[in-house]
PDB file of N, CA and C in Angstrom:
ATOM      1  N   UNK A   1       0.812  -1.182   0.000  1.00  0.00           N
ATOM      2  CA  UNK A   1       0.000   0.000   0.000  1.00  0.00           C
ATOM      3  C   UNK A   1       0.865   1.259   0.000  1.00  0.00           C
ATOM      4  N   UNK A   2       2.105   1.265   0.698  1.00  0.00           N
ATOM      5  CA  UNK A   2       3.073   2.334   1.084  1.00  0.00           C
ATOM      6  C   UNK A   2       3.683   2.581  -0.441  1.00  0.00           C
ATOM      7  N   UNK A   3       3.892   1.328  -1.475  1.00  0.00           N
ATOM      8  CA  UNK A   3       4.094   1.883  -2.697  1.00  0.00           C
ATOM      9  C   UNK A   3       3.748   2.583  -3.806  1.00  0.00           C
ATOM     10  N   UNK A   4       2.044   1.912  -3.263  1.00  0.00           N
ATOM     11  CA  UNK A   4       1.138   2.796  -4.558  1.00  0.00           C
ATOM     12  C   UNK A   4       0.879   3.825  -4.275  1.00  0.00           C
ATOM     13  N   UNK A   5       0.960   3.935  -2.537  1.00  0.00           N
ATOM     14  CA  UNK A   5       0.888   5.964  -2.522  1.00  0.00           C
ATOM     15  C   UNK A   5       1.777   6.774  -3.041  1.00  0.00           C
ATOM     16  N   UNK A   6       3.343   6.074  -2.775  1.00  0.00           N
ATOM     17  CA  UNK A   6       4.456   6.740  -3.043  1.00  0.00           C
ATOM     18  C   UNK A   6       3.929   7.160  -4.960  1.00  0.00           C
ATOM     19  N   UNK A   7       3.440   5.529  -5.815  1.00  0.00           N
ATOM     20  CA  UNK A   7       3.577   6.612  -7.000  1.00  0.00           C
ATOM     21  C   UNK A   7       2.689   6.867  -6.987  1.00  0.00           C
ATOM     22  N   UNK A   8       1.440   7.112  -6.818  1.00  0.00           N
ATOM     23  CA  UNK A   8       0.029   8.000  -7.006  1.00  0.00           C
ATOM     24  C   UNK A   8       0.430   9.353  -6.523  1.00  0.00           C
ATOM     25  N   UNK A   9       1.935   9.294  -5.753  1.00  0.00           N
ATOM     26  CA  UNK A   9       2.198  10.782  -5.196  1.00  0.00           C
ATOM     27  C   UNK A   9       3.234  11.535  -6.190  1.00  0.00           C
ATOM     28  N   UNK A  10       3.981  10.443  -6.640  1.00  0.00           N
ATOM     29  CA  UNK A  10       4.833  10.807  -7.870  1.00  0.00           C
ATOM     30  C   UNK A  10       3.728  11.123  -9.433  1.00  0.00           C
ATOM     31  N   UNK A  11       3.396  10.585  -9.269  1.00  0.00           N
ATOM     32  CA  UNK A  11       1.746  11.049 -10.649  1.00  0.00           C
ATOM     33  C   UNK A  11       1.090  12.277 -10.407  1.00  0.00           C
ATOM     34  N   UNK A  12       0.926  12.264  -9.335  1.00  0.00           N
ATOM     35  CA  UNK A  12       0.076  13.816  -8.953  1.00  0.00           C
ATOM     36  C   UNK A  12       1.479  14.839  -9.258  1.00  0.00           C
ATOM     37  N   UNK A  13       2.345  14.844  -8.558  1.00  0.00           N
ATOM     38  CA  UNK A  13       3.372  15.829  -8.609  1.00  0.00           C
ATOM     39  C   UNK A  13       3.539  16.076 -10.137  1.00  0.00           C
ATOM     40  N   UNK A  14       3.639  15.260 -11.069  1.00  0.00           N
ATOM     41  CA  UNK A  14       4.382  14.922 -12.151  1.00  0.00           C
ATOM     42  C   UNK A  14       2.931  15.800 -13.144  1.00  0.00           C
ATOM     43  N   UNK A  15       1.831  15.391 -13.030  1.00  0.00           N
ATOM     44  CA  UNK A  15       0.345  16.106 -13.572  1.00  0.00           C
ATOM     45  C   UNK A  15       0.719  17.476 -13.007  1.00  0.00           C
ATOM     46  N   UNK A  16       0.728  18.091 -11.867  1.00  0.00           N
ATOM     47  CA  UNK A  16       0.740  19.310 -11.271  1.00  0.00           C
ATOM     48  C   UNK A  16       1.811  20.200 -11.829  1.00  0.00           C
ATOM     49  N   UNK A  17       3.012  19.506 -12.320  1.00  0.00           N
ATOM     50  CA  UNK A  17       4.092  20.214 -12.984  1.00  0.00           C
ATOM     51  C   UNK A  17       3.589  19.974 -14.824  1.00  0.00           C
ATOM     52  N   UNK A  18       3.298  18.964 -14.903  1.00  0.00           N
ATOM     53  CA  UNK A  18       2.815  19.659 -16.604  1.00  0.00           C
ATOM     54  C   UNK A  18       1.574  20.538 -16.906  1.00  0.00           C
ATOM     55  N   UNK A  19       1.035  20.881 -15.834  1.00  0.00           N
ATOM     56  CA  UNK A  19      -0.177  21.507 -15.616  1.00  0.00           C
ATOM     57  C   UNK A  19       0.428  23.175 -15.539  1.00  0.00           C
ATOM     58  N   UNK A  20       1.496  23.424 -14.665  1.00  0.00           N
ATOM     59  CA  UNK A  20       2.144  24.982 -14.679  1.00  0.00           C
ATOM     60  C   UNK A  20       2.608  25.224 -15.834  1.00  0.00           C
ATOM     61  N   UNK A  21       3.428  24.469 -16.203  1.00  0.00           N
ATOM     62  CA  UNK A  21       4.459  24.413 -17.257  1.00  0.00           C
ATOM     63  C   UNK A  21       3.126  24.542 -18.471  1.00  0.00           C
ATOM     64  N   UNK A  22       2.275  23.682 -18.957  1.00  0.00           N
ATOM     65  CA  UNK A  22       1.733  23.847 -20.429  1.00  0.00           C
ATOM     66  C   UNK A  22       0.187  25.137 -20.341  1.00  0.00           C
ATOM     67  N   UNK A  23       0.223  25.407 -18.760  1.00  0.00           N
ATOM     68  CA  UNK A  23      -0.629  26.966 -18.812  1.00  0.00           C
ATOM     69  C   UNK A  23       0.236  27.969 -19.197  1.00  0.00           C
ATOM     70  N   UNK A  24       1.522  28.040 -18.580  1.00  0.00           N
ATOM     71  CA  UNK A  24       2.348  28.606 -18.571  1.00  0.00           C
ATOM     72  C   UNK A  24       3.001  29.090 -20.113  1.00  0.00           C
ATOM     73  N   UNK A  25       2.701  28.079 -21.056  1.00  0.00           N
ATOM     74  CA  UNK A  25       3.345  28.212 -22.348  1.00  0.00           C
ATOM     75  C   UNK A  25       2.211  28.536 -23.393  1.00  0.00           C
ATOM     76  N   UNK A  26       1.626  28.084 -23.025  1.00  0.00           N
ATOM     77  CA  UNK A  26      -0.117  28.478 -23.692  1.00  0.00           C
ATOM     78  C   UNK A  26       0.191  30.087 -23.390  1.00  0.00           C
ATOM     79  N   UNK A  27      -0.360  30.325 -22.454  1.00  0.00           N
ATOM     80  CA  UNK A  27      -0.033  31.734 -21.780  1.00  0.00           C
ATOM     81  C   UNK A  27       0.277  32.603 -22.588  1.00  0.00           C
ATOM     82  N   UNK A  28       1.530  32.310 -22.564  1.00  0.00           N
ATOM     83  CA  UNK A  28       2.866  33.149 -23.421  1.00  0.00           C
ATOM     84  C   UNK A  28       2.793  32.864 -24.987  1.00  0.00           C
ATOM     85  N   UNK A  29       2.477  32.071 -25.425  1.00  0.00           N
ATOM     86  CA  UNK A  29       2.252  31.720 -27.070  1.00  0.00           C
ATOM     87  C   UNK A  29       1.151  32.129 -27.223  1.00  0.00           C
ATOM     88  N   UNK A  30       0.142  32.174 -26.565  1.00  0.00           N
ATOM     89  CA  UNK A  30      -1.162  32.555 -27.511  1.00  0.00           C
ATOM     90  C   UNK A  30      -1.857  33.943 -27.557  1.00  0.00           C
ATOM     91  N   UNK A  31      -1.429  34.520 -25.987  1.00  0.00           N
ATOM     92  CA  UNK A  31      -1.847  35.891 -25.800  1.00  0.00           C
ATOM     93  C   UNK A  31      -3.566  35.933 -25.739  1.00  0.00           C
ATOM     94  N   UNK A  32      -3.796  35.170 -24.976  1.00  0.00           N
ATOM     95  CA  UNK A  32      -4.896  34.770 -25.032  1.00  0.00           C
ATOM     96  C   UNK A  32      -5.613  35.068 -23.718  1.00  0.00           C
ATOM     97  N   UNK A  33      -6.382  35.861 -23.607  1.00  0.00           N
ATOM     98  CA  UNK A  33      -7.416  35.684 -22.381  1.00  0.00           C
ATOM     99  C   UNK A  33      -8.194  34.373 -21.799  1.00  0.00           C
ATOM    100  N   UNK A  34      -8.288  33.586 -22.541  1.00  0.00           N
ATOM    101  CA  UNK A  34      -8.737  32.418 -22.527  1.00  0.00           C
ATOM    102  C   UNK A  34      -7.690  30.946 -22.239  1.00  0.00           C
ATOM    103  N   UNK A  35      -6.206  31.326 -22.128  1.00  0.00           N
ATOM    104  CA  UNK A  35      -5.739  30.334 -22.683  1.00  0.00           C
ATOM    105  C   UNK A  35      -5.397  29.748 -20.877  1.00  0.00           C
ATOM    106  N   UNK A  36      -5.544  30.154 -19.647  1.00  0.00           N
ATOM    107  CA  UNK A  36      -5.812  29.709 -18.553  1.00  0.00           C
ATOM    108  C   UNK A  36      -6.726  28.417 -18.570  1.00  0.00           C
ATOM    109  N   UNK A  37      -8.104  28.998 -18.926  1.00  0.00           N
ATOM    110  CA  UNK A  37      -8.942  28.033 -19.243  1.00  0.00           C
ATOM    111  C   UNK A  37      -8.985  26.855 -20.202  1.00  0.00           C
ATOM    112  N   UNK A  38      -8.282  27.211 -20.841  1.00  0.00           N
ATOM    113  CA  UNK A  38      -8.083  26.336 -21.824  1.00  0.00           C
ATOM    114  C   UNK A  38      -6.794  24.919 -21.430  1.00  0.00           C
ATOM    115  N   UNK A  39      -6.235  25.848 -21.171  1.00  0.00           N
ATOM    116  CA  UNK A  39      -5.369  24.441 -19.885  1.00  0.00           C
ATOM    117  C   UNK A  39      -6.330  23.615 -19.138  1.00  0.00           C
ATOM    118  N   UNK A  40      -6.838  24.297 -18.304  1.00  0.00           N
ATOM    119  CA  UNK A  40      -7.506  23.577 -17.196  1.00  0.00           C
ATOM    120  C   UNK A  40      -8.821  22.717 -18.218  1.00  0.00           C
ATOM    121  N   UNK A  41      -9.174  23.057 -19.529  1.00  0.00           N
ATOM    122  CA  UNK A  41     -10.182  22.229 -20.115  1.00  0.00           C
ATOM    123  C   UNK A  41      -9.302  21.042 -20.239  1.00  0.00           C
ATOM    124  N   UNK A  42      -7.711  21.182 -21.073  1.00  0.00           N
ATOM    125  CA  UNK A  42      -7.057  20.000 -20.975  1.00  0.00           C
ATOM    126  C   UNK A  42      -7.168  19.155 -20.040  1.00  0.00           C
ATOM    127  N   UNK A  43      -6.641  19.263 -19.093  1.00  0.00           N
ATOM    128  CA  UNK A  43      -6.739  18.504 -17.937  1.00  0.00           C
ATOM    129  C   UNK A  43      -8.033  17.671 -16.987  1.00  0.00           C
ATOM    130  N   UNK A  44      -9.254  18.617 -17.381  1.00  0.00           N
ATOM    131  CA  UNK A  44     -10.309  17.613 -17.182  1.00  0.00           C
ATOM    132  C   UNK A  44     -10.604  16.968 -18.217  1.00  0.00           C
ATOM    133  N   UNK A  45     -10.248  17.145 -19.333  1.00  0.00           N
ATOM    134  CA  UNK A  45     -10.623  16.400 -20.800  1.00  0.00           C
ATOM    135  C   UNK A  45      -9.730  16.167 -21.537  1.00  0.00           C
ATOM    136  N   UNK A  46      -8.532  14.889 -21.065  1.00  0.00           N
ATOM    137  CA  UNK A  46      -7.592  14.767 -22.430  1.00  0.00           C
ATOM    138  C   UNK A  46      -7.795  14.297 -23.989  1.00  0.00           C
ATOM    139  N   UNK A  47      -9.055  13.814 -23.473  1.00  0.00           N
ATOM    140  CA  UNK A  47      -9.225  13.837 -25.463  1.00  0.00           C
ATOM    141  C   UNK A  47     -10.535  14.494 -25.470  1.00  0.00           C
ATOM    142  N   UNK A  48     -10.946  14.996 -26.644  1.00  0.00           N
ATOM    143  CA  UNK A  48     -11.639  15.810 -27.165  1.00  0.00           C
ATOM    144  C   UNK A  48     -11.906  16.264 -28.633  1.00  0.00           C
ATOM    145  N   UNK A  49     -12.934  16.717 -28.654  1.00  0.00           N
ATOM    146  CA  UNK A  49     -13.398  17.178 -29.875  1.00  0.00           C
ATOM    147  C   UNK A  49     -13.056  18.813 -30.432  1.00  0.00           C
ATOM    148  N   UNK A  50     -12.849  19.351 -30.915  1.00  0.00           N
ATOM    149  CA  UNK A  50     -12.730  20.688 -31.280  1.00  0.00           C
ATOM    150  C   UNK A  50     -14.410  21.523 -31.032  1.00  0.00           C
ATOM    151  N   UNK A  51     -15.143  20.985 -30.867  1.00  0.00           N
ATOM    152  CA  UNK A  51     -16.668  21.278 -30.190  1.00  0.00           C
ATOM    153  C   UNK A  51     -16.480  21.177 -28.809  1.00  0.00           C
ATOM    154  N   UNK A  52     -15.696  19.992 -28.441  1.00  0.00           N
ATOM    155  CA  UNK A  52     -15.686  20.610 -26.275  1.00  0.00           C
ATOM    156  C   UNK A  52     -14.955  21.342 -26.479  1.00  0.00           C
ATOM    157  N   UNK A  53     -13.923  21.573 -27.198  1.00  0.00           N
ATOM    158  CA  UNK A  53     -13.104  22.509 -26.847  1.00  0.00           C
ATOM    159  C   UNK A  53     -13.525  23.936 -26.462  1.00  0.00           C
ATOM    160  N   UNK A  54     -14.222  24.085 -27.464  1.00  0.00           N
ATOM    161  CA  UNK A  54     -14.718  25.329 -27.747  1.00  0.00           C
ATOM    162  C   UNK A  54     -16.019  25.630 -26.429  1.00  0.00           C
ATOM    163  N   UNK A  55     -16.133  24.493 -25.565  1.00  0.00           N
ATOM    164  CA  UNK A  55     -16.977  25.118 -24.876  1.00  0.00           C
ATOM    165  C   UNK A  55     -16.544  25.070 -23.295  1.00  0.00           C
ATOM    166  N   UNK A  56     -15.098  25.928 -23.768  1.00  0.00           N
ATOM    167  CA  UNK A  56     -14.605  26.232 -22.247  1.00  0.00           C
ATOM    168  C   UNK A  56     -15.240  27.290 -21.695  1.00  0.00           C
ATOM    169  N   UNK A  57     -15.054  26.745 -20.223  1.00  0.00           N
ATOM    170  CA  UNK A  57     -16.017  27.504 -18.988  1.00  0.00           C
ATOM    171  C   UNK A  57     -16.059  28.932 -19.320  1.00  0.00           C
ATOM    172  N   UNK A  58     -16.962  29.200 -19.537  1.00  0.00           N
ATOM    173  CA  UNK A  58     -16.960  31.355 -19.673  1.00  0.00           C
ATOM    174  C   UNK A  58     -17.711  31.029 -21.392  1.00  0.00           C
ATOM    175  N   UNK A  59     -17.212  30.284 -22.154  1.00  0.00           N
ATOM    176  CA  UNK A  59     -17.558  29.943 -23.794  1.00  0.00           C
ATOM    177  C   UNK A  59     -16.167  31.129 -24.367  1.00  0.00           C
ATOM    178  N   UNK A  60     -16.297  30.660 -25.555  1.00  0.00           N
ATOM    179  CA  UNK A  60     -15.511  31.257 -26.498  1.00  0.00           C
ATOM    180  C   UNK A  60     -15.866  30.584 -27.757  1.00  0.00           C
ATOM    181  N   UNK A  61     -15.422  31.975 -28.569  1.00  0.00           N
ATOM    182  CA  UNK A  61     -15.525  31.617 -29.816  1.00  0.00           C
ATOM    183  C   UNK A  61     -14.933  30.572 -30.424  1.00  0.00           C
ATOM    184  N   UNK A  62     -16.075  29.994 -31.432  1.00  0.00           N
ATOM    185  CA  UNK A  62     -15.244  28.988 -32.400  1.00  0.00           C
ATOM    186  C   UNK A  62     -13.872  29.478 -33.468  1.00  0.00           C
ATOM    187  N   UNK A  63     -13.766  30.539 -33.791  1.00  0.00           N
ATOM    188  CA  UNK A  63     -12.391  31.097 -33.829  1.00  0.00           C
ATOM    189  C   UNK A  63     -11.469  31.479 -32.948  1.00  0.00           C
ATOM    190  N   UNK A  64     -12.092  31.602 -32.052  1.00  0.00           N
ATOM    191  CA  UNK A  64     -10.707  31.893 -30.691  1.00  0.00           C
ATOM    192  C   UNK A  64     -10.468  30.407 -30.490  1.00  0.00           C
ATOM    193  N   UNK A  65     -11.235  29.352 -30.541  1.00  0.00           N
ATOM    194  CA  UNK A  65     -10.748  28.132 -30.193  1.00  0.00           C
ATOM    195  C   UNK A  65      -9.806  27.380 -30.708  1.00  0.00           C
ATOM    196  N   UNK A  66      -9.954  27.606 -32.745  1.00  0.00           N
ATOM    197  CA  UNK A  66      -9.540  27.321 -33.772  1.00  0.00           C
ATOM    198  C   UNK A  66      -8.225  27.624 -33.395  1.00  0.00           C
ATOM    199  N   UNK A  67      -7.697  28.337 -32.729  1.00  0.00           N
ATOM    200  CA  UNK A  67      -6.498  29.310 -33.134  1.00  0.00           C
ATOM    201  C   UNK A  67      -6.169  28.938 -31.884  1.00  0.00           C
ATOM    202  N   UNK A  68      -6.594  28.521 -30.628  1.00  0.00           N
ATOM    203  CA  UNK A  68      -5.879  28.025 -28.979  1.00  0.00           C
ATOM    204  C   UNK A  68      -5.597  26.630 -29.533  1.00  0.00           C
ATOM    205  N   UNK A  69      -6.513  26.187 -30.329  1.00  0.00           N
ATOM    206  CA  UNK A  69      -6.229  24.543 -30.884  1.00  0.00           C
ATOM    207  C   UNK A  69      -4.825  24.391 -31.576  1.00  0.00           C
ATOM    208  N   UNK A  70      -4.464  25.283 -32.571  1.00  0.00           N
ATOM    209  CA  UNK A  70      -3.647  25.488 -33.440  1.00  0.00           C
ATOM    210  C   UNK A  70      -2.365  25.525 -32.778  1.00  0.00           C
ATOM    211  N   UNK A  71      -2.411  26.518 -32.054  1.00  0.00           N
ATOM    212  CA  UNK A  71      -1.228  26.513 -30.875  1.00  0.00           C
ATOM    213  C   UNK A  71      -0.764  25.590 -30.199  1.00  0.00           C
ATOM    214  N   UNK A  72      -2.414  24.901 -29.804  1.00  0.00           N
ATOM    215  CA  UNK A  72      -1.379  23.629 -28.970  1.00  0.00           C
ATOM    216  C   UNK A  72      -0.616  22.815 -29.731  1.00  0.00           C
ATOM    217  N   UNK A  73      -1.350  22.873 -30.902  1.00  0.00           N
ATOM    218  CA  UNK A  73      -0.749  21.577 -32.018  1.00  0.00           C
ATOM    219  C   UNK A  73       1.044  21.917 -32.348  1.00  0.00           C
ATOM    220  N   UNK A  74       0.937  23.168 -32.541  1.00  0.00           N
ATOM    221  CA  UNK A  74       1.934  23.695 -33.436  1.00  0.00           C
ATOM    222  C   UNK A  74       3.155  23.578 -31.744  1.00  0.00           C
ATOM    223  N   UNK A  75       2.903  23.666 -30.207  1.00  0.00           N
ATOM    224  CA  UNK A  75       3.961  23.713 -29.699  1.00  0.00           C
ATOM    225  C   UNK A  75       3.660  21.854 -29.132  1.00  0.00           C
ATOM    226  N   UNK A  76       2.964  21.277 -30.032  1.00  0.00           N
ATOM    227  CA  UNK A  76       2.781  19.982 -29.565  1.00  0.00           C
ATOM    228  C   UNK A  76       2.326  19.398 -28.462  1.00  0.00           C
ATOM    229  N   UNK A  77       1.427  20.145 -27.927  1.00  0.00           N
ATOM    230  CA  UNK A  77       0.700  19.788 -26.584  1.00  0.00           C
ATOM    231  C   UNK A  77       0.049  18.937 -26.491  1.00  0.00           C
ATOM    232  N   UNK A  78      -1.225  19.146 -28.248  1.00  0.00           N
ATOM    233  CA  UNK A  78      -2.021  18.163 -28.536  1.00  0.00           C
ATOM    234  C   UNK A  78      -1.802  17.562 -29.473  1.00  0.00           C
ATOM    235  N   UNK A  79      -2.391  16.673 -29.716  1.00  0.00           N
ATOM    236  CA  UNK A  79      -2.362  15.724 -31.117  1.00  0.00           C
ATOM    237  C   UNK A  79      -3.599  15.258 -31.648  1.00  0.00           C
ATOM    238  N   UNK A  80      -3.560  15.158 -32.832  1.00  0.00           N
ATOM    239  CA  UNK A  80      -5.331  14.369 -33.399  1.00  0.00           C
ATOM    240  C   UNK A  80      -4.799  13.192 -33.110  1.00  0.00           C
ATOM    241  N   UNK A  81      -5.873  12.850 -32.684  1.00  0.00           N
ATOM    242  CA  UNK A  81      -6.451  11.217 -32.492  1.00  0.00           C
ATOM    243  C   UNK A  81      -7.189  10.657 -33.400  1.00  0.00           C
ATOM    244  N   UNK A  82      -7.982  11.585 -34.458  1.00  0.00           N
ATOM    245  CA  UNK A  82      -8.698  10.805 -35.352  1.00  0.00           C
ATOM    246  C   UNK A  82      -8.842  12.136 -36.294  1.00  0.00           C
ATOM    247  N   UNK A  83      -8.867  12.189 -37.322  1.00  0.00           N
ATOM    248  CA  UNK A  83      -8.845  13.379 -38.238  1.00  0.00           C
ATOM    249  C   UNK A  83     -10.484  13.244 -38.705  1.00  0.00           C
ATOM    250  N   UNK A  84     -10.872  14.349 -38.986  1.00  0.00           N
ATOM    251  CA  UNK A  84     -12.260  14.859 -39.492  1.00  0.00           C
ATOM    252  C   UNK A  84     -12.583  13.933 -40.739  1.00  0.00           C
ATOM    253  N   UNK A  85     -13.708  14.186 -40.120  1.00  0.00           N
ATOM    254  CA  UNK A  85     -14.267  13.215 -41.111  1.00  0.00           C
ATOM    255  C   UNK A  85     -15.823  12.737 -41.224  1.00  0.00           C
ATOM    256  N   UNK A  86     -16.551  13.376 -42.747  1.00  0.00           N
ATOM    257  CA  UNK A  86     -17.553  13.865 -42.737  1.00  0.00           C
ATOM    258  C   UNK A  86     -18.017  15.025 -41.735  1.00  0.00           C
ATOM    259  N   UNK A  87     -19.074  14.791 -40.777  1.00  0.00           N
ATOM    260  CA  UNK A  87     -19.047  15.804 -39.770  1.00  0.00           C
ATOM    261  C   UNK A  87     -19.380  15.794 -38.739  1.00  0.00           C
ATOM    262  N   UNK A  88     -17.845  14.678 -38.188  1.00  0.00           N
ATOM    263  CA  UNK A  88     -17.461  14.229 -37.012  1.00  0.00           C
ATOM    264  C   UNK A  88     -16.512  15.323 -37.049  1.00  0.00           C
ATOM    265  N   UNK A  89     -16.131  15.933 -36.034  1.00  0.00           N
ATOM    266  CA  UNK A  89     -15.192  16.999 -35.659  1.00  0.00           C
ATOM    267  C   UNK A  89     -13.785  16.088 -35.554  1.00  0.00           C
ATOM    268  N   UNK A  90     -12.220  16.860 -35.640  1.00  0.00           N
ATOM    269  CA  UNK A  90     -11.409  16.037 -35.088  1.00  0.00           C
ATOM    270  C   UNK A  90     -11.174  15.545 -33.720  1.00  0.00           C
ATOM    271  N   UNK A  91     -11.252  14.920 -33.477  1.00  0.00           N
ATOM    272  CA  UNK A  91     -10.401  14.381 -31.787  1.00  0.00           C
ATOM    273  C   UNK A  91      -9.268  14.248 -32.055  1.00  0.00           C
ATOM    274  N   UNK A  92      -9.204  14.869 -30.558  1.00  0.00           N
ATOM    275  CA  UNK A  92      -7.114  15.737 -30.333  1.00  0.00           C
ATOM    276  C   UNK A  92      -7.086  14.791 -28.701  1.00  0.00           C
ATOM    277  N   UNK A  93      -5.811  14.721 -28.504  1.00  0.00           N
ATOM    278  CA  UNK A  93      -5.791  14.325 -27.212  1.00  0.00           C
ATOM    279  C   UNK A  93      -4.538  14.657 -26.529  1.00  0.00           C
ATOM    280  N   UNK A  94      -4.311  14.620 -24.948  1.00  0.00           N
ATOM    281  CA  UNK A  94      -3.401  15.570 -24.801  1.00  0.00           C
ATOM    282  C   UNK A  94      -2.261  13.775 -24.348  1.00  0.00           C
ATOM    283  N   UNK A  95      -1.349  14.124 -25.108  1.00  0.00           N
ATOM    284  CA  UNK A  95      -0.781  12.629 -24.813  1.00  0.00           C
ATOM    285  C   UNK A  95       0.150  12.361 -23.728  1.00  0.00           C
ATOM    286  N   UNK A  96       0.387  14.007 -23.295  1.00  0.00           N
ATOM    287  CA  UNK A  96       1.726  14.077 -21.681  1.00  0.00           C
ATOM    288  C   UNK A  96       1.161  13.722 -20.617  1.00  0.00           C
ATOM    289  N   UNK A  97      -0.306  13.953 -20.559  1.00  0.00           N
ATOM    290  CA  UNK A  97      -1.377  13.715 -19.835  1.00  0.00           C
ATOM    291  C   UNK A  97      -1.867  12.113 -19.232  1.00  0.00           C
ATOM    292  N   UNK A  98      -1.653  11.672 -20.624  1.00  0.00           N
ATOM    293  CA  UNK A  98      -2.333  10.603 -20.571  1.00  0.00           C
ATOM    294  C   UNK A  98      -1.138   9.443 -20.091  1.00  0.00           C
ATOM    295  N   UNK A  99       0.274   9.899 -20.938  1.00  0.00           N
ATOM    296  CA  UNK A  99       1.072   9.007 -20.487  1.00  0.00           C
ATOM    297  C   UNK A  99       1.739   8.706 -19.055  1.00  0.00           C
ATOM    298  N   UNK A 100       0.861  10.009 -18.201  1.00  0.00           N
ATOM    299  CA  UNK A 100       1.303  10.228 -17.185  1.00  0.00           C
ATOM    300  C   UNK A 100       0.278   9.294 -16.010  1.00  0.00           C
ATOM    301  N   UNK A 101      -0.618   9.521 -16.705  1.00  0.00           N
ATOM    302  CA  UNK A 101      -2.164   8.587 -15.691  1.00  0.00           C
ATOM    303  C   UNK A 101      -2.225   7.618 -16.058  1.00  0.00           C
ATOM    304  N   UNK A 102      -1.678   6.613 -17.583  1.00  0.00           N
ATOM    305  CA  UNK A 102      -1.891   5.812 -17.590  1.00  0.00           C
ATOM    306  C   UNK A 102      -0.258   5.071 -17.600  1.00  0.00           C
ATOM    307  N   UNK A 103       0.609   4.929 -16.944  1.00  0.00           N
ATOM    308  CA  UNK A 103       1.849   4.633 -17.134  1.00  0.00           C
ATOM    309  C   UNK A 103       2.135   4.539 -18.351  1.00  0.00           C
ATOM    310  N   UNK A 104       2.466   4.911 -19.251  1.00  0.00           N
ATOM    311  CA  UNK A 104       2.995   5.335 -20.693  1.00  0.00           C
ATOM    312  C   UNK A 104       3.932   6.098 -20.717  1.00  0.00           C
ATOM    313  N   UNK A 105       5.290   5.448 -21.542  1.00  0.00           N
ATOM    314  CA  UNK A 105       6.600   6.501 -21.572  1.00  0.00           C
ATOM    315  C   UNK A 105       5.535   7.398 -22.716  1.00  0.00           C
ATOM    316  N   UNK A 106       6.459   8.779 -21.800  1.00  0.00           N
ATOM    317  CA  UNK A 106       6.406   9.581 -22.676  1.00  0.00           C
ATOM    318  C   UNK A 106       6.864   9.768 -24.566  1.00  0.00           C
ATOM    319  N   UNK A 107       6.446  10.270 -25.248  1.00  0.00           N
ATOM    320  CA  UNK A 107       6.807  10.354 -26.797  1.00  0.00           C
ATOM    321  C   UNK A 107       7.728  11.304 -26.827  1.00  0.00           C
TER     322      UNK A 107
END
């Protein structure tokens, strides 16, 4: 039991530091009033549609989203998971996230 706390405590720490760090860079790359929130949408939602996206807490535009999406892609935060198709939106997913909750080396 003393082990799985130790890493459930190393996981939390390890989430809590990519959590400063990719608000933190969002932040600064996007110039974004929104891009706080937009972290914290990551983190309750690592995969997603470009439709949740867009319906971070407060709302924002489907062009302000387009363009927080873009960013993440372009500093590699997110990734598609499944590319568009017909008119299913893409699913993106955040993969530092995931490799972190689900034991997965990182990419």
């Amino acid at each position: 039991m003393a082990a799985q706390a130790r890493e459930n405590l190393g996981k939390a720490k390890r989430i809590n530091l990519l959590y400063r760090d990719a608000r933190t860079e969002l932040v600064e790359k996007s110039h974004s009033t929104f891009a706080e929130k937009a972290a914290g949408t990551l983190f309750s939602r690592p995969i997603f549609s470009a439709k949740d996206f867009a319906s971070i807490e407060g709302g924002v535009k489907p062009k302000t989203a387009r363009r927080l999406l873009g960013a993440l892609e372009e500093m590699g935060v997110v990734e598609e998971l499944f590319p568009h198709s017909g008119q299913r939106s893409v699913i993106f997913y955040f993969p530092a996230l995931l490799a972190i909750t689900e034991d997965l080396q990182s990419q």
